[in-house]
Protein backbone atom coordinates (compact mmCIF):
# COMPACT_ATOMS: atom_id res chain seq x y z
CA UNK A 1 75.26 101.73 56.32
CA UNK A 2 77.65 99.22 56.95
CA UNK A 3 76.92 96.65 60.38
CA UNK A 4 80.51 94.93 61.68
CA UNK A 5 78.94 91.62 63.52
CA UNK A 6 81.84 89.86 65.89
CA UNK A 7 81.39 86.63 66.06
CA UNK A 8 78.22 85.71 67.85
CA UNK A 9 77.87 82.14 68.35
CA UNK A 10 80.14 80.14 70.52
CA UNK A 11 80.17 75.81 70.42
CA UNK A 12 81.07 73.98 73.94
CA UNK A 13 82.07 70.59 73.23
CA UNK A 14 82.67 68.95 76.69
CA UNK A 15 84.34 65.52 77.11
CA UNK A 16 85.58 63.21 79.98
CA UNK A 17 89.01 65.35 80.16
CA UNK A 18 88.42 68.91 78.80
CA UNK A 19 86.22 71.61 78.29
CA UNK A 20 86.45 73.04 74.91
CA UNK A 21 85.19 76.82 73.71
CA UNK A 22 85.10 77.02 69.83
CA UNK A 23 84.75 79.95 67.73
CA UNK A 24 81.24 79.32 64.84
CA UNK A 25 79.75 81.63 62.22
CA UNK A 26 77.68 84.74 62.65
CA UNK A 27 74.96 83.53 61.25
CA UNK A 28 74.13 79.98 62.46
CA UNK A 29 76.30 77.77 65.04
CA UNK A 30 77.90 75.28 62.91
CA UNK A 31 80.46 74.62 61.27
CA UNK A 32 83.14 75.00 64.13
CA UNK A 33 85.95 77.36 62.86
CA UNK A 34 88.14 76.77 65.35
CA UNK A 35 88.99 76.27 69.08
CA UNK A 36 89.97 79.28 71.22
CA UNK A 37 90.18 78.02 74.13
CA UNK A 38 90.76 74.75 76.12
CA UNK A 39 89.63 74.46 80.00
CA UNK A 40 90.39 71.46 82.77
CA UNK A 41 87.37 69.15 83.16
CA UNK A 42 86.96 70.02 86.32
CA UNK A 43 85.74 73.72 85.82
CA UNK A 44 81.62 73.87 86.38
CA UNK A 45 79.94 75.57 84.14
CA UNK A 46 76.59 75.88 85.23
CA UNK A 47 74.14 76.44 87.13
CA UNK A 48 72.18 77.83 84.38
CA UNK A 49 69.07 80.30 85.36
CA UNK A 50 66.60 82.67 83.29
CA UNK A 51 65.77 82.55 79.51
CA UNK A 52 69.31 84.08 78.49
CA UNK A 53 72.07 83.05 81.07
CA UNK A 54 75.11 84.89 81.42
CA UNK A 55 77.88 82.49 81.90
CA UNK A 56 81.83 83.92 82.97
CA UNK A 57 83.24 80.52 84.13
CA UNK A 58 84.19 80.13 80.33
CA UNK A 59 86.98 82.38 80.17
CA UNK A 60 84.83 85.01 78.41
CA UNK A 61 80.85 86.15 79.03
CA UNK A 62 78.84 83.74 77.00
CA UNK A 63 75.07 83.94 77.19
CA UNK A 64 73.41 80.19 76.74
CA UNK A 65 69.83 80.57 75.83
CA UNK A 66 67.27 78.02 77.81
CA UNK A 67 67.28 75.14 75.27
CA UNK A 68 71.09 74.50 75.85
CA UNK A 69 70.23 74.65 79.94
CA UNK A 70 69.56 70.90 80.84
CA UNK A 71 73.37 69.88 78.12
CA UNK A 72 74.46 72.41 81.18
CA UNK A 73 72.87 70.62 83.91
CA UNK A 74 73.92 66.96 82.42
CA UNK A 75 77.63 68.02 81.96
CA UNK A 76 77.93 69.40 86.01
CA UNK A 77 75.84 66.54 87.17
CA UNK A 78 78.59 64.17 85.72
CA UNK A 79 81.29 66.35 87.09
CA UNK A 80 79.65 65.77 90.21
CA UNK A 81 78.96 62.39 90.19
């Protein structure tokens, strides 16, 4: 039996002027591998909802379990503010 696993885990690194979406391992979310894609700071991410949210505004469908929900909820409240 052989299992083909894309990669699985994806690292959001947001700073004061860009969003960025990095590839990670299959296995575990660190080390970053690379970064596939780069959005304005202005794009809102959130608001995050359920145990597994299902996020688009990314440029791909991401789902961000609950313990990543209020790093959601701080990075839109200082887009915001």
């Amino acid at each position: 039996m052989i299992i083909i696993l894309p990669d699985a885990y994806r690292v959001v690194v947001v700073t004061d002027k860009r969003i960025l979406v990095c590839r990670s391992g299959r296995f575990r979310m660190s080390p970053v591998k690379g970064v596939i894609r780069e959005l304005p700071r202005t794009t809102r991410i959130g608001p995050p909802s359920g145990l597994w949210w299902r996020c688009d505004t990314l440029g791909e469908r991401v789902y961000i379990h609950k313990r990543f929900h209020k790093d959601i909820t701080a990075a839109d409240a200082i887009l915001a503010g």
